[in-house]
Protein backbone atom coordinates (compact mmCIF):
# COMPACT_ATOMS: atom_id res chain seq x y z
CA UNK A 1 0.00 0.00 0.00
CA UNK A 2 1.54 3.42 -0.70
CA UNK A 3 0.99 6.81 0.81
CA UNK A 4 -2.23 6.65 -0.63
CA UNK A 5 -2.09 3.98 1.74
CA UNK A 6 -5.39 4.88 4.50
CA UNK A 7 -7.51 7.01 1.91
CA UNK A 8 -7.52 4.17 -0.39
CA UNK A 9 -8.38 1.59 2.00
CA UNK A 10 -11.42 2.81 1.93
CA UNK A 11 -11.85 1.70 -1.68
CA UNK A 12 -10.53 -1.91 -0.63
CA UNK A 13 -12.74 -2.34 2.25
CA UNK A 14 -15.26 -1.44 -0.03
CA UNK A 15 -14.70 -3.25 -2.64
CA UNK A 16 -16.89 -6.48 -2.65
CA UNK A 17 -19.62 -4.94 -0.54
CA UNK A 18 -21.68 -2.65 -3.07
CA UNK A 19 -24.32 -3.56 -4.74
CA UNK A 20 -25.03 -0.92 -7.56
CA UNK A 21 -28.21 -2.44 -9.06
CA UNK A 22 -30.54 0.27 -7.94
CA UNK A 23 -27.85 2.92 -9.86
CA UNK A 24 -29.42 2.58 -12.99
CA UNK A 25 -32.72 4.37 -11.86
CA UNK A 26 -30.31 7.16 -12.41
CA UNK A 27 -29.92 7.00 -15.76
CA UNK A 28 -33.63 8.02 -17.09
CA UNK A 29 -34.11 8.07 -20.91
CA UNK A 30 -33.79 11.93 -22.01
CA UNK A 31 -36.88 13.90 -23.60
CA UNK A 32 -37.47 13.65 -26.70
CA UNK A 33 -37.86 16.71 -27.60
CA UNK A 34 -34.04 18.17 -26.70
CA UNK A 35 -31.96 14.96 -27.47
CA UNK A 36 -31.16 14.96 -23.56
CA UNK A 37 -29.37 17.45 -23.05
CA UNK A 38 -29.81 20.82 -21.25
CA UNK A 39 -29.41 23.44 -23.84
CA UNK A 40 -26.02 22.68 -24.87
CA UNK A 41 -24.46 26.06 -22.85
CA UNK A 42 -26.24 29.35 -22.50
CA UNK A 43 -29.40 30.18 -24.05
CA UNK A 44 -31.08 26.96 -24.78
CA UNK A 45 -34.10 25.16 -22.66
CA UNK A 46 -32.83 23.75 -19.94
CA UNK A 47 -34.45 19.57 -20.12
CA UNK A 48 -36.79 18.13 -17.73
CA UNK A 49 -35.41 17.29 -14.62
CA UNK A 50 -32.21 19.00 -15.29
CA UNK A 51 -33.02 22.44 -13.45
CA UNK A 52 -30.54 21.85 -10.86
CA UNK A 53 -27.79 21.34 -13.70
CA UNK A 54 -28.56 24.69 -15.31
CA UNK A 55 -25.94 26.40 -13.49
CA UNK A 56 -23.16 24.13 -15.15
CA UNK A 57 -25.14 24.13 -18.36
CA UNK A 58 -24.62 28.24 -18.33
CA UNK A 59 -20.97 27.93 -17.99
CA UNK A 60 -20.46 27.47 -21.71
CA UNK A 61 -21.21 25.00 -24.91
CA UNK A 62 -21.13 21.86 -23.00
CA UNK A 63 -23.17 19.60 -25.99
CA UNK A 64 -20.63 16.64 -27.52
CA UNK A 65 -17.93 17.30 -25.08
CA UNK A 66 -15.28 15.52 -23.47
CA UNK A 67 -13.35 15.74 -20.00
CA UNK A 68 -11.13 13.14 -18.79
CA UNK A 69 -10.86 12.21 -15.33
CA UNK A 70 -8.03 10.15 -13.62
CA UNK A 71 -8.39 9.07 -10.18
CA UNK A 72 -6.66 6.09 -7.75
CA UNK A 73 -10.22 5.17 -7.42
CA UNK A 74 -11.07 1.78 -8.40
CA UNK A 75 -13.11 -1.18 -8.09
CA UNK A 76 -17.37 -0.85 -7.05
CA UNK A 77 -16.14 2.54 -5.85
CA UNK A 78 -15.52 3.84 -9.57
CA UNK A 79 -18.50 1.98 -10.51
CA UNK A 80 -20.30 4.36 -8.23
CA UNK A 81 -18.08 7.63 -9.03
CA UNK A 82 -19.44 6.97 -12.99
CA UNK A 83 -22.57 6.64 -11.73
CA UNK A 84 -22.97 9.59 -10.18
CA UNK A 85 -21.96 11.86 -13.14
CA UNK A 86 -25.02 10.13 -14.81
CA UNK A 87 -27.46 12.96 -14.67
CA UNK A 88 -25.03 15.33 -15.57
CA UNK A 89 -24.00 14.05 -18.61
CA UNK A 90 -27.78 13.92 -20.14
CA UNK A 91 -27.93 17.60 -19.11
CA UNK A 92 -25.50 19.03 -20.49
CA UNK A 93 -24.23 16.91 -22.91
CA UNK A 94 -21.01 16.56 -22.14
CA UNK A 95 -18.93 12.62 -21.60
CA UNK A 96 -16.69 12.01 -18.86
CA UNK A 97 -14.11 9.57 -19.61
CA UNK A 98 -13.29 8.18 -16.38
CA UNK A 99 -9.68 6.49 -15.49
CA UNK A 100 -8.21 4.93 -12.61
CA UNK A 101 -4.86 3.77 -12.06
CA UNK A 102 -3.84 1.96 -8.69
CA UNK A 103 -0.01 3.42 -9.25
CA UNK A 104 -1.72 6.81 -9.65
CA UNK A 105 0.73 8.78 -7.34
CA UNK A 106 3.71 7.70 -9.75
CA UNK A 107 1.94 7.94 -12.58
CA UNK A 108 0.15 11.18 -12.49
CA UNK A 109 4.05 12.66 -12.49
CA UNK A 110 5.01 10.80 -15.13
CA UNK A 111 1.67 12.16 -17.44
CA UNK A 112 2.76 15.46 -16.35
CA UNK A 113 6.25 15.40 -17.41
CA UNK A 114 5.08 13.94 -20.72
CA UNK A 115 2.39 16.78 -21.65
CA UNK A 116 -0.40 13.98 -21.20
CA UNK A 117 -1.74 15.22 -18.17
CA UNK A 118 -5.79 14.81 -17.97
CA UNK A 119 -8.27 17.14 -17.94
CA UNK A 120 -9.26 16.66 -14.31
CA UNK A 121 -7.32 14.76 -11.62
CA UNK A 122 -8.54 13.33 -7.68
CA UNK A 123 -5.63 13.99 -5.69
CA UNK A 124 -5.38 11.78 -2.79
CA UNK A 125 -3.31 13.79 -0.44
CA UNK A 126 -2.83 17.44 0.36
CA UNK A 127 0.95 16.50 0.28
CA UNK A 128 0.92 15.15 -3.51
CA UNK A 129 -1.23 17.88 -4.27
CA UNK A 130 1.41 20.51 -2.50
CA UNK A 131 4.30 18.87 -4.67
CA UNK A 132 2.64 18.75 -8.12
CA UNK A 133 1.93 21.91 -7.85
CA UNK A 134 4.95 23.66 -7.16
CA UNK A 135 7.16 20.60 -9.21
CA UNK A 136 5.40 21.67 -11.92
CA UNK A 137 4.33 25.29 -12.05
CA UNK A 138 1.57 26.49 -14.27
CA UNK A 139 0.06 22.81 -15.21
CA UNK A 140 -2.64 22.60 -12.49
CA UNK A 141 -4.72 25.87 -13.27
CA UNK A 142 -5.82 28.01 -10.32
CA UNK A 143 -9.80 27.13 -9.03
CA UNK A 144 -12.54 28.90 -10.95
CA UNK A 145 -14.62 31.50 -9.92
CA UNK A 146 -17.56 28.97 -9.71
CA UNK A 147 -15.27 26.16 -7.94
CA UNK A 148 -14.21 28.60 -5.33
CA UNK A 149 -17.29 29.99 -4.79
CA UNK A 150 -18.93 26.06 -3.97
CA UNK A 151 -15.80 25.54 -2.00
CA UNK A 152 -16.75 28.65 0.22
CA UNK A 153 -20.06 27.68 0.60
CA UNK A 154 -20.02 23.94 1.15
CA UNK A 155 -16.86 23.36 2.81
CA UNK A 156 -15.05 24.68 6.57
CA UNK A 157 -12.18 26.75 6.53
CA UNK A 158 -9.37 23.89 6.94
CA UNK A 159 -10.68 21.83 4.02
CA UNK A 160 -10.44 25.36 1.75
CA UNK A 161 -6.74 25.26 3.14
CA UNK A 162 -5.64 22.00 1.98
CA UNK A 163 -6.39 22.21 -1.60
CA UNK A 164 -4.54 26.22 -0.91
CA UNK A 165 -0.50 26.13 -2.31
CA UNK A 166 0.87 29.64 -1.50
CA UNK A 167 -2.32 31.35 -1.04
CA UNK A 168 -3.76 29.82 -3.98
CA UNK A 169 -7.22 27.35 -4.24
CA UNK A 170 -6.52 24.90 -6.92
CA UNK A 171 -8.51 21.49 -5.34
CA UNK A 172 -11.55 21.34 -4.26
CA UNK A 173 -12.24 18.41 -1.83
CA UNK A 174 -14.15 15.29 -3.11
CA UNK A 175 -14.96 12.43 -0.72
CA UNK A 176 -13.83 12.04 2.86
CA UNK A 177 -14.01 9.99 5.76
CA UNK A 178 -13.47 10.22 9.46
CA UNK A 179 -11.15 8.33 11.32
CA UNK A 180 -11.80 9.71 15.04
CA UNK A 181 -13.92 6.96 15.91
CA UNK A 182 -14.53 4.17 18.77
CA UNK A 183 -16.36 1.60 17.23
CA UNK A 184 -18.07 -0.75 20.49
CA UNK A 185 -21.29 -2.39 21.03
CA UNK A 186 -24.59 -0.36 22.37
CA UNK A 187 -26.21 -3.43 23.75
CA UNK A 188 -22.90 -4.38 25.88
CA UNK A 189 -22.72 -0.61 27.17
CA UNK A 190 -26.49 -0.75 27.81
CA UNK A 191 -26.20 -4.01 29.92
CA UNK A 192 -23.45 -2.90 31.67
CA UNK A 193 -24.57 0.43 32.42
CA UNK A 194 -21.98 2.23 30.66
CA UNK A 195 -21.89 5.39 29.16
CA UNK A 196 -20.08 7.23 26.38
CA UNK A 197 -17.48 9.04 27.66
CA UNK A 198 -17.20 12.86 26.35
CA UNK A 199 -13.65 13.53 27.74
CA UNK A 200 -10.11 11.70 27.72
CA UNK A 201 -10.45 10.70 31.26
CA UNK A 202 -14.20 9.70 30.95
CA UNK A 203 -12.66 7.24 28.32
CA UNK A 204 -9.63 6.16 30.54
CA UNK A 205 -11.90 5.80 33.18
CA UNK A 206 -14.23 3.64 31.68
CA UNK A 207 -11.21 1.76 30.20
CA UNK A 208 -10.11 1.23 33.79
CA UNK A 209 -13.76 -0.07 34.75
CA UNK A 210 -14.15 -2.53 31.83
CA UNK A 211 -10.64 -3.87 33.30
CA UNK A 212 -12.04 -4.59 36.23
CA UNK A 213 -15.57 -5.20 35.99
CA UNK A 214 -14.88 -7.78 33.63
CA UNK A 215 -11.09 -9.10 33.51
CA UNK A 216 -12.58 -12.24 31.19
CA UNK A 217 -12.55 -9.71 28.42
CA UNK A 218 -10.65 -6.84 27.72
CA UNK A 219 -11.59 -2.63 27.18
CA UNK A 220 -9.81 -2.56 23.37
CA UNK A 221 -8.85 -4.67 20.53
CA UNK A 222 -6.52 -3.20 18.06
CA UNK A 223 -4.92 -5.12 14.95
CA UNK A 224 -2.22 -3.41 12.57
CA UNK A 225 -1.32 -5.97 10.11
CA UNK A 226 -1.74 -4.32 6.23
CA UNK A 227 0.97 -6.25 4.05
CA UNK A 228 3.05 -4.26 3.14
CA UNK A 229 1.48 -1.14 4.82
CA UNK A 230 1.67 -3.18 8.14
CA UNK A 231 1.51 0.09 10.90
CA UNK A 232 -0.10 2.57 9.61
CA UNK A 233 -3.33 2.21 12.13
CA UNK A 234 -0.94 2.65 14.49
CA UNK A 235 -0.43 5.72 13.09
CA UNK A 236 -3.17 7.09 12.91
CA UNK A 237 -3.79 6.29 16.72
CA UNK A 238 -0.40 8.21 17.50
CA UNK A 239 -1.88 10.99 15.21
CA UNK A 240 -5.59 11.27 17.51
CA UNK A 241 -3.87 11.44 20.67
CA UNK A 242 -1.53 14.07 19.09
CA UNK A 243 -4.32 15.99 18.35
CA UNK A 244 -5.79 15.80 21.87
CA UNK A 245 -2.76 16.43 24.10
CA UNK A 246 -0.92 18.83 22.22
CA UNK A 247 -3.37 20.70 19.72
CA UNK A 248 -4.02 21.88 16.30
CA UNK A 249 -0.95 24.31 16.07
CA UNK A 250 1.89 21.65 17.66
CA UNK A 251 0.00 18.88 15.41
CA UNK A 252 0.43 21.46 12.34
CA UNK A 253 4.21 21.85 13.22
CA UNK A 254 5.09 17.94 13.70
CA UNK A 255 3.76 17.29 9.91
CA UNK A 256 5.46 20.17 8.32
CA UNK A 257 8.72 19.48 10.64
CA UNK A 258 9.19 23.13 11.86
CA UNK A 259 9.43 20.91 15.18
CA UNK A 260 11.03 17.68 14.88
CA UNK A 261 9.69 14.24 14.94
CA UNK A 262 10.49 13.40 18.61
CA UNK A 263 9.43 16.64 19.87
CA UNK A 264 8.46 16.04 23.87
CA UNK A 265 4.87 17.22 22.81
CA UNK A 266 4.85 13.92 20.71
CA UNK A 267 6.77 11.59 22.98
CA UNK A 268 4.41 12.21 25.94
CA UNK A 269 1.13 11.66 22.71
CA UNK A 270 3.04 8.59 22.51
CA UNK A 271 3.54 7.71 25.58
CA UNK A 272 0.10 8.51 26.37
CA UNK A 273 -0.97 6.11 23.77
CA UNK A 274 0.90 3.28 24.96
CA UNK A 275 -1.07 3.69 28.22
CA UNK A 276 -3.79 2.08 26.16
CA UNK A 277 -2.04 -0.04 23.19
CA UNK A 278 0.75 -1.45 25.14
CA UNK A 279 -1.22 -1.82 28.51
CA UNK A 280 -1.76 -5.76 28.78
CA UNK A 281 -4.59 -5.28 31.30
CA UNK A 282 -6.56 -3.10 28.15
CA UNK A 283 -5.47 -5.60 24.97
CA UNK A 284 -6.32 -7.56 22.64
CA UNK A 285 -9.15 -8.83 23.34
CA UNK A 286 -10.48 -12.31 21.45
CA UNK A 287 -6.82 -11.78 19.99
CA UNK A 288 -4.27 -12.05 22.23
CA UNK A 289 -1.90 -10.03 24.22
CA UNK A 290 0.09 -6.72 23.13
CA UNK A 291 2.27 -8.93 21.18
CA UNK A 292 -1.12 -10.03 18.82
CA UNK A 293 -1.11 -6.60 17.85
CA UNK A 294 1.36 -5.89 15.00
CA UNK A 295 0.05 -9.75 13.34
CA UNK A 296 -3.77 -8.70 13.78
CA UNK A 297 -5.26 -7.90 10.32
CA UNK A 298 -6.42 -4.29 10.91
CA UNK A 299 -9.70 -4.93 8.58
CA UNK A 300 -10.57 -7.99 11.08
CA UNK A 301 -9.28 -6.53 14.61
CA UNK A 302 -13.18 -4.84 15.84
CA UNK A 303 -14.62 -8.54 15.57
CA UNK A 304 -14.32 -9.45 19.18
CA UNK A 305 -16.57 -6.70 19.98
CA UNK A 306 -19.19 -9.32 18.35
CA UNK A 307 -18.26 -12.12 20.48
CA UNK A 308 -18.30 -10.39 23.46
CA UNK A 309 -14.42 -10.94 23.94
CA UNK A 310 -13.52 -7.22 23.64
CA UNK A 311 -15.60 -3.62 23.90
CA UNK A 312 -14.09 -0.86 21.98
CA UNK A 313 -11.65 -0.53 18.87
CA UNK A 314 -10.64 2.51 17.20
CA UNK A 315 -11.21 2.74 13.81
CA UNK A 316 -12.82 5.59 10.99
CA UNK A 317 -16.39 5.40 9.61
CA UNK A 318 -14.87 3.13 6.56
CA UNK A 319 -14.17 0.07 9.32
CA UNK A 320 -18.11 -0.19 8.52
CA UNK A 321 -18.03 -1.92 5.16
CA UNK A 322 -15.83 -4.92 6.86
CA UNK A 323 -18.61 -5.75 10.04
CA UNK A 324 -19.89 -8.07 7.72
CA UNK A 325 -16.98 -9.84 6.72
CA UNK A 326 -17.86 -11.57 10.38
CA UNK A 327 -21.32 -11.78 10.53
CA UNK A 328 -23.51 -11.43 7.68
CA UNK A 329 -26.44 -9.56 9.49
CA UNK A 330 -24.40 -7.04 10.99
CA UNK A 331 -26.57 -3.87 11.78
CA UNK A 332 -24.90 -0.92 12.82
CA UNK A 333 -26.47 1.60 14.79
CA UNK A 334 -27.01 3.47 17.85
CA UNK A 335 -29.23 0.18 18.48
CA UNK A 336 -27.79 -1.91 16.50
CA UNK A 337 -24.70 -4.65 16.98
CA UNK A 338 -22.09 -1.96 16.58
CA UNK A 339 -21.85 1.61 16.60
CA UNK A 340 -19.43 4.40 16.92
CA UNK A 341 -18.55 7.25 19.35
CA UNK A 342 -16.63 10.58 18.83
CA UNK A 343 -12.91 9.49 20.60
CA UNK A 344 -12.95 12.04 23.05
CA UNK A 345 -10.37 15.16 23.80
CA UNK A 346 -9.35 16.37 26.79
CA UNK A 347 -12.10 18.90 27.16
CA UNK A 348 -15.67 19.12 25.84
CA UNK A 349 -15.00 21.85 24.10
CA UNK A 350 -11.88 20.54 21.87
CA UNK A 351 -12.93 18.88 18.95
CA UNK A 352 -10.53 17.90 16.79
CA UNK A 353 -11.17 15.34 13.82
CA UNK A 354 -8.34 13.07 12.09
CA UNK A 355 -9.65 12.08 8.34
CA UNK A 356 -8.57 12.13 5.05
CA UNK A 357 -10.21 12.39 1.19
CA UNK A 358 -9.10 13.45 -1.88
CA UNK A 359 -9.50 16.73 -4.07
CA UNK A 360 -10.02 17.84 -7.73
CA UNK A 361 -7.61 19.59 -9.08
CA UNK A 362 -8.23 20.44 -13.38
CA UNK A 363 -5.24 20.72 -15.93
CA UNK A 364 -7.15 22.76 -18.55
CA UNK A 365 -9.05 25.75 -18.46
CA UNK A 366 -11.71 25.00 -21.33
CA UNK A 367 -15.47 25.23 -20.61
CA UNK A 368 -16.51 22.02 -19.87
CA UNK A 369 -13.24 21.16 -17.97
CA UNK A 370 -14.52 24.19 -15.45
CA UNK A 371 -18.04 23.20 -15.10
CA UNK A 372 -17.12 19.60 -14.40
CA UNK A 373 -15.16 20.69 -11.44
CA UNK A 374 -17.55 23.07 -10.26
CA UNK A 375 -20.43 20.20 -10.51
CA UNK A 376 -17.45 18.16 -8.21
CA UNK A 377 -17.31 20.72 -5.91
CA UNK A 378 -20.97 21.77 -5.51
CA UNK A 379 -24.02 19.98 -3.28
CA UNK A 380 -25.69 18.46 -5.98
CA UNK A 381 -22.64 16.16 -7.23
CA UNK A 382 -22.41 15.53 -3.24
CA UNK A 383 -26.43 14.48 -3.54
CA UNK A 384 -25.89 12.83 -6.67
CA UNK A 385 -23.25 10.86 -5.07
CA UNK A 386 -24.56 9.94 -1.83
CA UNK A 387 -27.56 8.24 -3.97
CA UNK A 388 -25.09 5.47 -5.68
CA UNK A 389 -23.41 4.64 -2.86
CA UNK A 390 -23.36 2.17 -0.27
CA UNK A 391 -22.25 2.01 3.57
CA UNK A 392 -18.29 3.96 3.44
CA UNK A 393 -18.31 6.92 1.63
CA UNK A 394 -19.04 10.23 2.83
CA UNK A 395 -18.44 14.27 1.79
CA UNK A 396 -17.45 16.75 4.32
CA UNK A 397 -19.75 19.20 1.69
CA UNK A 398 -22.27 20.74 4.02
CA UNK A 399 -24.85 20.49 1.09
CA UNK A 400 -24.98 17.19 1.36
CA UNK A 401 -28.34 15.73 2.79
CA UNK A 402 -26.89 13.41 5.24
CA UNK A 403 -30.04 10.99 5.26
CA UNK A 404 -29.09 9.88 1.48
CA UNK A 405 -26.16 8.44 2.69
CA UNK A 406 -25.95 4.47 3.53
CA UNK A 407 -25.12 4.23 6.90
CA UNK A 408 -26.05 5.97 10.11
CA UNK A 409 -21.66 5.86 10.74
CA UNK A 410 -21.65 7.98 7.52
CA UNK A 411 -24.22 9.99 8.44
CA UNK A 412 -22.75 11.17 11.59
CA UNK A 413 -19.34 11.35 10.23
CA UNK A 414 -20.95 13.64 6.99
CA UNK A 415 -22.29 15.97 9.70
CA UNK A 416 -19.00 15.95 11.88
CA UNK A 417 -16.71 16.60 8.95
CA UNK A 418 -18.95 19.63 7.35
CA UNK A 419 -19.47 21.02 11.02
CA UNK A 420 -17.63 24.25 12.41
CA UNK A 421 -18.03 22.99 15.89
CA UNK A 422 -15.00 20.23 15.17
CA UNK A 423 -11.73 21.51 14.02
CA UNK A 424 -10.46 18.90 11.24
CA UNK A 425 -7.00 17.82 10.34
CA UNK A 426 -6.07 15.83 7.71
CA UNK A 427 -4.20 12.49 8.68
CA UNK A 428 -0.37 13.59 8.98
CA UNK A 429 1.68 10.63 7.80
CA UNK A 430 -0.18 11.88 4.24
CA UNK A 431 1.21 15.10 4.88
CA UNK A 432 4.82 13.66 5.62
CA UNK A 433 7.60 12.66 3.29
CA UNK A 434 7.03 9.34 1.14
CA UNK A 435 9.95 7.85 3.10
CA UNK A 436 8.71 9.30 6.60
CA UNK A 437 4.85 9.17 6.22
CA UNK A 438 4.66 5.48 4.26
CA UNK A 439 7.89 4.21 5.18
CA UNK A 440 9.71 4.72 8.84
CA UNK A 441 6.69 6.04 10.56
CA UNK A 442 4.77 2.88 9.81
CA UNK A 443 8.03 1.04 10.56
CA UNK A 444 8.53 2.72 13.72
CA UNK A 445 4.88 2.12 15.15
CA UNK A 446 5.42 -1.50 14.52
CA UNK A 447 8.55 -2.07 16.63
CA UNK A 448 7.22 0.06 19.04
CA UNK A 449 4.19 -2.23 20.42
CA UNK A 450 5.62 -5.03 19.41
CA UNK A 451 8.80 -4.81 21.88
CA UNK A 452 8.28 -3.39 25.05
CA UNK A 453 11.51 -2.28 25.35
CA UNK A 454 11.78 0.05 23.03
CA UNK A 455 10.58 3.57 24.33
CA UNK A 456 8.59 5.92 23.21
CA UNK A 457 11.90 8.77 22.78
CA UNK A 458 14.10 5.78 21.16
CA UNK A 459 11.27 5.06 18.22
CA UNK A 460 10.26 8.92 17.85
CA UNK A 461 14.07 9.65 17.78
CA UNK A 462 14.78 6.72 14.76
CA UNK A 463 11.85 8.32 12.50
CA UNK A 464 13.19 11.57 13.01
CA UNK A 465 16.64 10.07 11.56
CA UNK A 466 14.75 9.09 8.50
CA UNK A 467 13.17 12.76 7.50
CA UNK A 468 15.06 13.77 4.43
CA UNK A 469 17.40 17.14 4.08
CA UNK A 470 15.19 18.66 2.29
């Protein structure tokens, strides 16, 4: 897996799930009377059913039009992205000629360097995004007027920022997901008389509890096992507490570097999250002890919490597309089998959110190149989207009508990510260096819990060895 590496599984766990029979309800035969399309680009009637396209259709001569798209998006996922550019195309006329390419990140360079760039581009990561553009100045165009303005209206402040280079907006984000979860079961809290915690210590607390209430099982189950990519939800769990015992701004300077790597801000997150991960009275249960950890598939690791064996695992609002992998009839929800709470900060009032999603960034700046993008970056794509999809994808677009999404996870993560009242951050390994971010972090998370004598300065202190010069 590469640096793509967490946005992507999204598309794996995915993958094998959907069902995208009921897409073709999309696709109704145009009128008669206009061929299908909407006018064609300024003047003409706009078609039946097509009023909410009209604003694309106005953005020039869309009728018999091409724009390609190239994405890392593959599998039922880009069954679902084509499917949701159905309407569209019978309104304005225009064909999107969807690619996807699982070696994306090298190739998208290599297309670049070649002048065979595509019209529009989903950029995984803020970081890739950051590097294209200043690698190669002048190929990604600046946002348009109309993508900026849906940008400003649909999306928070810190999701404008990461498609910004230099003060400039040249992505607009596409899909998201959430990854400051606690997945556990309602039924086990109810019986117990547990309740969500709202604050660090509430959690710790409870963690404590669990422990003792019930030393058959254990509080948390955690599995990092991903091939190749083996560590990097250990990573992510570094990257949460981060958030929540240090802040925004420190969190901001450990992915940039302008503090380094084994800052004491990030050796006491670490440490902190060892009080958890590497506590033997709080791990694994149904899976072992600590040592179970680093060989636990991470797609597989929640299951206890269906046997009883263990009660909470971390894990983002995509861990819902794999429930099912263990038990057919899986229901998720607040009173369902499983279901997920906010992982808590230190106070009520901090709010941070780790996630992740990709943006649009364009390559040409020809009519139906720009209203493609704005369609991407506007509500009624997000709609459009949310219809073909199953249980895993959500939009952090605040236009987006959270009850047309799948799953009540993705529901709650749609309104968390498009809310002001949590501050988001993107996930940092991402951000990082290929060889920090996708290599020596993940390599460094691994040793750590799997040898309890290695501390939380000595790992921080070899990943900080690997950042390059420059």
């Amino acid at each position: 897996m590469s640096s793509i590496k967490k946005g992507r599984a999204v598309a794996t766990a995915i993958a094998g799930t959907m069902s995208l029979a009921f897409v073709l309800t999309a696709c109704t035969p145009p009128p008669e009377d206009d061929g299908g399309t909407g006018g064609g680009g300024g003047g003409g009637e706009v078609a039946e059913g097509c009023e909410d396209y009209e604003q694309f259709i106005e953005m020039g001569d869309l009728d018999g039009t091409e724009v390609s798209v190239y994405t890392t998006i593959t599998g039922d996922e880009a069954e679902a992205q084509e499917a949701s550019y159905a309407e569209y195309e019978r309104c304005t006329g225009s064909t999107i000629e969807y690619e996807a390419n699982d070696e994306f990140e090298a190739q998208i360079a290599v297309r670049m360097q070649s002048g065979a760039a595509p019209d529009i581009a989903y950029i995984p990561q803020p970081g890739l995004l950051q590097r294209l553009v200043t690698d190669f100045p002048g190929q990604i165009q600046p946002a348009s007027d109309e993508v900026a303005a849906n940008v400003d209206e649909f999306f928070t402040d810190e999701w404008r920022d990461y498609g910004t280079v230099d003060g400039t907006l040249y992505g607009s984000p596409l899909g998201a997901n959430a990854k400051s979860f606690v997945w556990y079961s309602p039924s086990m809290f109810e019986e117990a008389g547990y309740e969500i915690p709202t604050t660090w210590d509430e959690l710790m607390a409870l963690t404590e509890q669990i422990a003792t209430e019930h030393p058959e099982t254990k509080p948390w189950c955690v599995g990092i096992a991903s091939g190749d990519a083996t560590g990097w939800p250990m990573t992510d769990w570094l990257e949460d507490v981060v958030l929540r015992t240090a802040g925004t701004d420190v969190y901001d300077q450990w992915y940039t570097h302008e503090i380094p790597f084994n800052d004491p801000a990030i050796v006491s997150a670490l440490e902190t999250t060892g009080e958890i991960v590497r506590n033997p009275d709080y791990v694994n249960g149904g899976l072992g002890g600590v040592s179970s950890i680093a060989n636990t598939a991470w797609d597989a690791a929640g299951f206890p919490i269906l046997t009883g064996d263990c009660w909470m695992h971390r894990a983002a609002n995509f861990y819902g597309v794999n429930w099912q992998q263990a038990q057919e009839d899986v229901e998720i929800g607040e009173d369902g089998d499983v279901f997920a709470f906010y992982l808590p900060s230190m106070s009520e009032d901090e709010k941070p959110m780790l996630g992740g999603g990709e943006f649009v960034v364009s390559f040409e700046d020809r009519p139906e190149v720009n209203a493609f993008h704005a369609f991407l970056a506007s509500d009624v794509w997000a709609n459009d989207k949310a219809e073909v999809s199953n249980a895993g994808w959500v939009s952090a677009n605040s236009g987006l009508d959270p009850e047309l999404l799948q799953s009540p996870i993705d529901r709650l993560a749609s309104e968390i990510l498009a809310s002001d009242e949590y501050t988001f951050r993107f996930d940092a390994s991402d951000l990082m260096p290929g060889p920090v971010g996708a290599g020596s972090f993940w390599e460094g998370m691994t040793n750590w819990v799997s040898d309890e004598s290695t501390s939380a300065d000595q790992v921080l202190t070899f990943i900080e060895g690997s950042w390059p010069e420059s």
